[in-house]
Protein backbone atom coordinates (compact mmCIF):
# COMPACT_ATOMS: atom_id res chain seq x y z
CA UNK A 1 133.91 99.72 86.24
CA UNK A 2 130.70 98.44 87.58
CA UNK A 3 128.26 100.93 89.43
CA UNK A 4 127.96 100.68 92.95
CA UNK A 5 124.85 98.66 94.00
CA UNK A 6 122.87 100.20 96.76
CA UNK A 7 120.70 98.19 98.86
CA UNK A 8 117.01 97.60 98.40
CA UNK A 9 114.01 95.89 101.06
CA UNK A 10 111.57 94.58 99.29
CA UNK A 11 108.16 94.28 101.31
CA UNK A 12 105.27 92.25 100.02
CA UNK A 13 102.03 92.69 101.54
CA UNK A 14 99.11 90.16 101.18
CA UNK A 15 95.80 90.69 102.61
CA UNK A 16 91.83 90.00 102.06
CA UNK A 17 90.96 93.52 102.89
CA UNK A 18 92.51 96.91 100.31
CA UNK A 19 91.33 99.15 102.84
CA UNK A 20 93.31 97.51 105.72
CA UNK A 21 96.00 96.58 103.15
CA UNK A 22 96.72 100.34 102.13
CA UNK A 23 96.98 101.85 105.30
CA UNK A 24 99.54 99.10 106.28
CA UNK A 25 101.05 100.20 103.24
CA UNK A 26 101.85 104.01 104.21
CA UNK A 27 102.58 103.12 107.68
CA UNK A 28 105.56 101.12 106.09
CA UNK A 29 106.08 104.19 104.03
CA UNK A 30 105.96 107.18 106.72
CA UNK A 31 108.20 104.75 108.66
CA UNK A 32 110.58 104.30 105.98
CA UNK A 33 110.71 108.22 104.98
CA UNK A 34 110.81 109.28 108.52
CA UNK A 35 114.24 107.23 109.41
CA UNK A 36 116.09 108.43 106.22
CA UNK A 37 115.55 106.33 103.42
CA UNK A 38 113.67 106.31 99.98
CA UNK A 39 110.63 104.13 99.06
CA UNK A 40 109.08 103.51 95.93
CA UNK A 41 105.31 102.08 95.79
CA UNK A 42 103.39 101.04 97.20
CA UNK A 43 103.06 99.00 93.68
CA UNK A 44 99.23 96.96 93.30
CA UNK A 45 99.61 93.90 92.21
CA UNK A 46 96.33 91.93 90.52
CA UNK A 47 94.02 90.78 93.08
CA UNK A 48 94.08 87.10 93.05
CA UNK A 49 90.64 85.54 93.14
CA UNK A 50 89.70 82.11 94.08
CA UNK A 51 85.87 80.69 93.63
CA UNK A 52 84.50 77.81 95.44
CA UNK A 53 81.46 75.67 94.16
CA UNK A 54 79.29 74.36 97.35
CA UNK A 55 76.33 71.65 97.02
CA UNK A 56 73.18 73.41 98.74
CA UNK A 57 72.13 70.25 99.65
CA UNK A 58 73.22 66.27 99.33
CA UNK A 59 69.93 65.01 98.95
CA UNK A 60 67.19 66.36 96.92
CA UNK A 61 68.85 69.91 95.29
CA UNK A 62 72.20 67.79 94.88
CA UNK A 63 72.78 69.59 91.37
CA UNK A 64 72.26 73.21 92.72
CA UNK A 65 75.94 74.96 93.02
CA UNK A 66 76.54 77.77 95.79
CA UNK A 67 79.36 79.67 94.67
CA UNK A 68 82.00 81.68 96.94
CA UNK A 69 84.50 83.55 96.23
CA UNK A 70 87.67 84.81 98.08
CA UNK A 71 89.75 87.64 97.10
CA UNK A 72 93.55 88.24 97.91
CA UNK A 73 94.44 91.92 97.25
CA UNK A 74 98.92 92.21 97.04
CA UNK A 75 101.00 94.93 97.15
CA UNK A 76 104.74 95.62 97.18
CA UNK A 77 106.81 98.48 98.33
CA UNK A 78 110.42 98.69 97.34
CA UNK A 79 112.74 100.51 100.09
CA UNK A 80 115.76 102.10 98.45
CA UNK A 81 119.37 102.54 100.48
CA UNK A 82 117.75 102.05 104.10
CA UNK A 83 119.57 102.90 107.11
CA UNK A 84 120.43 100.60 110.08
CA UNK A 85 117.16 102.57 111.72
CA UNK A 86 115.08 101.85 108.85
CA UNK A 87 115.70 98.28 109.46
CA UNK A 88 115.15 98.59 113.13
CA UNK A 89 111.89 100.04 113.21
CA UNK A 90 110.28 98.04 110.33
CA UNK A 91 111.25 94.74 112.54
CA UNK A 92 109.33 96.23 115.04
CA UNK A 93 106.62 97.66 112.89
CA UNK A 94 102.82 96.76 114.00
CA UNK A 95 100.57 95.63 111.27
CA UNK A 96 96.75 95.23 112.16
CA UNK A 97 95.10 91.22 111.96
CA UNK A 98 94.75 90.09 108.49
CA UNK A 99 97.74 91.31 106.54
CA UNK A 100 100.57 89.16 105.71
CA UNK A 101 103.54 90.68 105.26
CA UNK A 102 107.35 89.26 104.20
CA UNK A 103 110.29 91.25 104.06
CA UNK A 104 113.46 90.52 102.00
């Protein structure tokens, strides 16, 4: 016979900021632990980091490079067997400016 399945919520948080990104993070978690249900995480993913080469000029300093760089910090937190209110309140769950956040 084949084990019964409970069910998991997997939340993936994106953001430029750790700081911000990390307290989102346990607010998910005190939310989820608070209505019942078990959470494992929050899980740091590798930060994803994209540069971008800028001419300082067009004219006379055409081959001089400015370089910028952008950094995308991800984490995940798995929520085991929620409850109907663990589902509730993470729909309505605030997360500050600058965090993306998908839920599946």
């Amino acid at each position: 016979m084949a084990a019964k399945q409970g069910l998991r919520i997997r939340v993936k948080l994106q953001g430029y900021d750790s700081a911000v990104l990390d307290s989102s993070a346990k607010s998910i978690m005190e939310t989820a632990v608070g209505t019942g249900a078990k959470v494992a995480g929050p899980i740091p993913f590798p930060t994803e980091c994209k540069r971008y080469p800028i001419k300082r000029s067009p004219f006379i300093y055409k081959g001089a490079f400015e370089h910028f760089e952008m950094k995308v910090h991800k984490r995940i937190v798995d929520i085991v067997d929620p409850t109907p209110k663990t589902i509730e309140s993470l729909q309505h769950l605030q997360v500050p400016a600058g965090v993306d956040i998908q839920i599946k």
